[in-house]
N, C-alpha and C. Protein backbone atom coordinates (compact mmCIF):
# COMPACT_ATOMS: atom_id res chain seq x y z
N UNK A 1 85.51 24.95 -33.21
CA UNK A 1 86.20 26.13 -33.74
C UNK A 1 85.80 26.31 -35.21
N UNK A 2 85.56 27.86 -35.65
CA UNK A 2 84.95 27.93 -36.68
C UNK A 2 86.39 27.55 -37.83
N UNK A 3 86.58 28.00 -38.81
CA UNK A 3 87.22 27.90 -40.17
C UNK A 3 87.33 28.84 -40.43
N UNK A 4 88.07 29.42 -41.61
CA UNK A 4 88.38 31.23 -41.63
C UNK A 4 87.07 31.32 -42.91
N UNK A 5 87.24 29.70 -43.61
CA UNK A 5 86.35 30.04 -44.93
C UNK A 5 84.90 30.40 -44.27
N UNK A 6 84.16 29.66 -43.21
CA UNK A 6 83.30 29.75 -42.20
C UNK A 6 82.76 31.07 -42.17
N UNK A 7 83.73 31.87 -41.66
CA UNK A 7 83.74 33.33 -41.12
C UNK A 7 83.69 34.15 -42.58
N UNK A 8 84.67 33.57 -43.28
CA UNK A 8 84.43 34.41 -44.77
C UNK A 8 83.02 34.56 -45.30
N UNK A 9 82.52 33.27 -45.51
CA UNK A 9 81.42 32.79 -46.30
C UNK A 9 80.05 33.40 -45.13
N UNK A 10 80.30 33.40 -44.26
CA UNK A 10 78.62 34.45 -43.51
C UNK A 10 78.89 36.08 -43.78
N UNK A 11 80.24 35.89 -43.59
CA UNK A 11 80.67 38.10 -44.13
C UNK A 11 79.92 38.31 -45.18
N UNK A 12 80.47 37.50 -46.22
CA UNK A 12 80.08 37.36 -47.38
C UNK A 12 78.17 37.40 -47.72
N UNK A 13 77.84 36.66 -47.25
CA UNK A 13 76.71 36.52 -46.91
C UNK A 13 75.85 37.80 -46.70
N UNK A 14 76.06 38.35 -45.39
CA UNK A 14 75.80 39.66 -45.12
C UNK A 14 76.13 40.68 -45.58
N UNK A 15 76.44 40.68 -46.44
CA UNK A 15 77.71 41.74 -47.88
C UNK A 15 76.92 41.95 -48.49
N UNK A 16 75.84 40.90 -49.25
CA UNK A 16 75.05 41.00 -50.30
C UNK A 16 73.92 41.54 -50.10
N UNK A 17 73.16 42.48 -51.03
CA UNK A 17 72.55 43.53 -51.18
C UNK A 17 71.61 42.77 -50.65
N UNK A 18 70.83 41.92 -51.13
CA UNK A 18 69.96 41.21 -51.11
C UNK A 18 69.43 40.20 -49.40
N UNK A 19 70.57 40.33 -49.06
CA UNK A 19 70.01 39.61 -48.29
C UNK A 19 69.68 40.13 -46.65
N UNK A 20 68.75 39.79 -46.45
CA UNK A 20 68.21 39.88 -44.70
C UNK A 20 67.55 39.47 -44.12
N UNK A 21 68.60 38.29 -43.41
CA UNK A 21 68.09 36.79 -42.86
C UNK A 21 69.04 37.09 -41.48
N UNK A 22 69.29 38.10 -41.17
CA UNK A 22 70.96 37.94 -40.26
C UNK A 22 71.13 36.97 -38.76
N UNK A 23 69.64 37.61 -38.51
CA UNK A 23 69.46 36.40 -37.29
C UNK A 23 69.05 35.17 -37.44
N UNK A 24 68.50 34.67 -38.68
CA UNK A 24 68.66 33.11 -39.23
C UNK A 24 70.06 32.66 -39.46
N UNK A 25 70.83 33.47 -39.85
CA UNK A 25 72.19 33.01 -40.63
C UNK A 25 72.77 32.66 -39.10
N UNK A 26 73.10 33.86 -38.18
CA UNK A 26 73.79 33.78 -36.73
C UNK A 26 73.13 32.40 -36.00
N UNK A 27 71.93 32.12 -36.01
CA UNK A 27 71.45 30.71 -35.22
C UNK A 27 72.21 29.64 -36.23
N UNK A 28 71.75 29.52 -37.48
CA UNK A 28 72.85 28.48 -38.20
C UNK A 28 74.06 28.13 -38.41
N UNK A 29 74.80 29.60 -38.40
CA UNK A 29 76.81 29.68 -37.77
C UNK A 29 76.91 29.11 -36.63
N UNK A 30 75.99 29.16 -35.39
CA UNK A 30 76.40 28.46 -34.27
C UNK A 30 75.61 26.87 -34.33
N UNK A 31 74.92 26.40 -35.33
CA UNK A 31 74.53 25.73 -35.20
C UNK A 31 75.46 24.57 -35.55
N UNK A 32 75.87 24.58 -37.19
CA UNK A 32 76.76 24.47 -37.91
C UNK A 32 78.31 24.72 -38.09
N UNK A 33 79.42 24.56 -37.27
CA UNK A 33 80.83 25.24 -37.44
C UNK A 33 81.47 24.46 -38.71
N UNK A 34 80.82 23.30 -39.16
CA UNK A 34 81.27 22.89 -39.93
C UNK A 34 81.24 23.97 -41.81
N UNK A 35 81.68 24.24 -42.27
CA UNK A 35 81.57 25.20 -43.10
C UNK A 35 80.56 24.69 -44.42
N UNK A 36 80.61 23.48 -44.84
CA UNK A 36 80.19 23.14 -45.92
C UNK A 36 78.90 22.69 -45.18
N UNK A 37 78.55 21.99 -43.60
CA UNK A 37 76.93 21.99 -43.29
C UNK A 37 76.34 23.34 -43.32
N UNK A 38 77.08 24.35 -42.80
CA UNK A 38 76.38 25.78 -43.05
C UNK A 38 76.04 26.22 -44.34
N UNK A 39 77.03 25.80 -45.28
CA UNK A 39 76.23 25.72 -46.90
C UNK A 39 75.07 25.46 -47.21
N UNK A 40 74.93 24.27 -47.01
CA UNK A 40 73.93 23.52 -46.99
C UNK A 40 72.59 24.14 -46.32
N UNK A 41 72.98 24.09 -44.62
CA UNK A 41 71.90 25.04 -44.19
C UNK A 41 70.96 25.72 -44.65
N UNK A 42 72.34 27.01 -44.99
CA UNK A 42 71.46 28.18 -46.22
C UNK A 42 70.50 28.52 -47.00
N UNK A 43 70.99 26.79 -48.09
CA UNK A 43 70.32 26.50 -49.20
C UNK A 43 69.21 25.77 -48.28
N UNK A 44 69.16 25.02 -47.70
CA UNK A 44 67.52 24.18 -47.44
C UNK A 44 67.15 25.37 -46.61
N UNK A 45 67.35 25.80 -46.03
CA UNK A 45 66.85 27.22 -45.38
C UNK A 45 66.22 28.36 -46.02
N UNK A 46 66.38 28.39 -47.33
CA UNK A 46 66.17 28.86 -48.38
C UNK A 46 66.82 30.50 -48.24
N UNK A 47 67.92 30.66 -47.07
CA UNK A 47 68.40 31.92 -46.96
C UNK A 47 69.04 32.85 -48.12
N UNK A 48 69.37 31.95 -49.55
CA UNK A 48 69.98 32.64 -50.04
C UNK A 48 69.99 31.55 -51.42
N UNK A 49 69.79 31.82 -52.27
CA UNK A 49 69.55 30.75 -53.43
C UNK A 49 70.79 30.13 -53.79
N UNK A 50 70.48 28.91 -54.30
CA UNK A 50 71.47 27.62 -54.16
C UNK A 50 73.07 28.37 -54.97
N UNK A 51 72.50 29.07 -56.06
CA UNK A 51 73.85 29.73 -57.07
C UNK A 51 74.25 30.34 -56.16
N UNK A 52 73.77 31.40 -55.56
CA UNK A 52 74.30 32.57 -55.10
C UNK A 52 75.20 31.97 -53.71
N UNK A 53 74.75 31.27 -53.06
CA UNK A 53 75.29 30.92 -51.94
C UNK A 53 76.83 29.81 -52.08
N UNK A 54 76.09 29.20 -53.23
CA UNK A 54 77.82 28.04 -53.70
C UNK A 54 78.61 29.00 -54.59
N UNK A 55 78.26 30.53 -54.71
CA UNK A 55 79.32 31.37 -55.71
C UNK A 55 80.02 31.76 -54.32
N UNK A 56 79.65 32.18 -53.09
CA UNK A 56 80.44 32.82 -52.15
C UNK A 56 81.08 31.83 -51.31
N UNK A 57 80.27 30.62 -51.15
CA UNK A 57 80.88 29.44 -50.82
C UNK A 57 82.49 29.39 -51.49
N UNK A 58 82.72 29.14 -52.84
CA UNK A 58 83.52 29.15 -53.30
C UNK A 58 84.20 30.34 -53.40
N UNK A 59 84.05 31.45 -53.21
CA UNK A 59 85.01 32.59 -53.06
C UNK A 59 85.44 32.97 -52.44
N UNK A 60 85.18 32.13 -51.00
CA UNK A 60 85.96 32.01 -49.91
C UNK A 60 86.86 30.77 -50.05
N UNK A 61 87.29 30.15 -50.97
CA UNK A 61 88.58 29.56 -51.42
C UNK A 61 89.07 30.13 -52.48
N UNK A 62 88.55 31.41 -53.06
CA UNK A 62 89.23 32.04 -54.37
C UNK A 62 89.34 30.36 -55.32
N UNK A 63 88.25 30.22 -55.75
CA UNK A 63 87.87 29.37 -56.82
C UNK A 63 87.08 29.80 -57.46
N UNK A 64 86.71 29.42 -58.86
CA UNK A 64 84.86 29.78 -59.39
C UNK A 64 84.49 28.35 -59.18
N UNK A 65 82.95 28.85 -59.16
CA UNK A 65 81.54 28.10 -58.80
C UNK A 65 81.63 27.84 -60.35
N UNK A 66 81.52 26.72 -60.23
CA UNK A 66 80.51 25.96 -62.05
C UNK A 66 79.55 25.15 -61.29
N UNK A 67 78.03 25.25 -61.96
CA UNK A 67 77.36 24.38 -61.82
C UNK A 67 77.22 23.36 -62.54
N UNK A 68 77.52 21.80 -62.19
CA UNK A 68 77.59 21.32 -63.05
C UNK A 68 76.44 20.64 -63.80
N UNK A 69 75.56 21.23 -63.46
CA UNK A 69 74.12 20.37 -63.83
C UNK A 69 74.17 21.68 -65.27
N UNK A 70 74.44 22.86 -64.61
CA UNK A 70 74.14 24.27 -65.77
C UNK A 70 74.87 23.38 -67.30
């Protein structure tokens, strides 16, 4: 069973101007239900760059993203 953040964080995903990967993202949502391996995914997938993807990551908990390496 997915997670609501799960479902948030691919909306999200597909929201952004930038991106169009949709049938990469849909094979990795079912690949992945875990929410934070689908993060991950993303980023080694290179679907969506590491910032951009841990900013929506996190805004599907209404948190901010700090990088802490930045």
């Amino acid at each position: 069973m997915q997670s609501p953040n799960h479902n948030a964080f691919v909306a999200r995903l597909r929201a952004s101007p930038a991106f169009d990967s949709a049938r990469e993202l849909d094979e990795l949502a079912v690949r992945h239900t875990d929410g934070l391996e689908l993060l991950q995914a993303v980023i080694a997938d290179k679907l969506a760059p590491k910032e951009e993807a841990c900013r929506f990551w996190a805004d599907t908990f209404n948190v901010a993203f700090v990088d802490p390496f930045a």
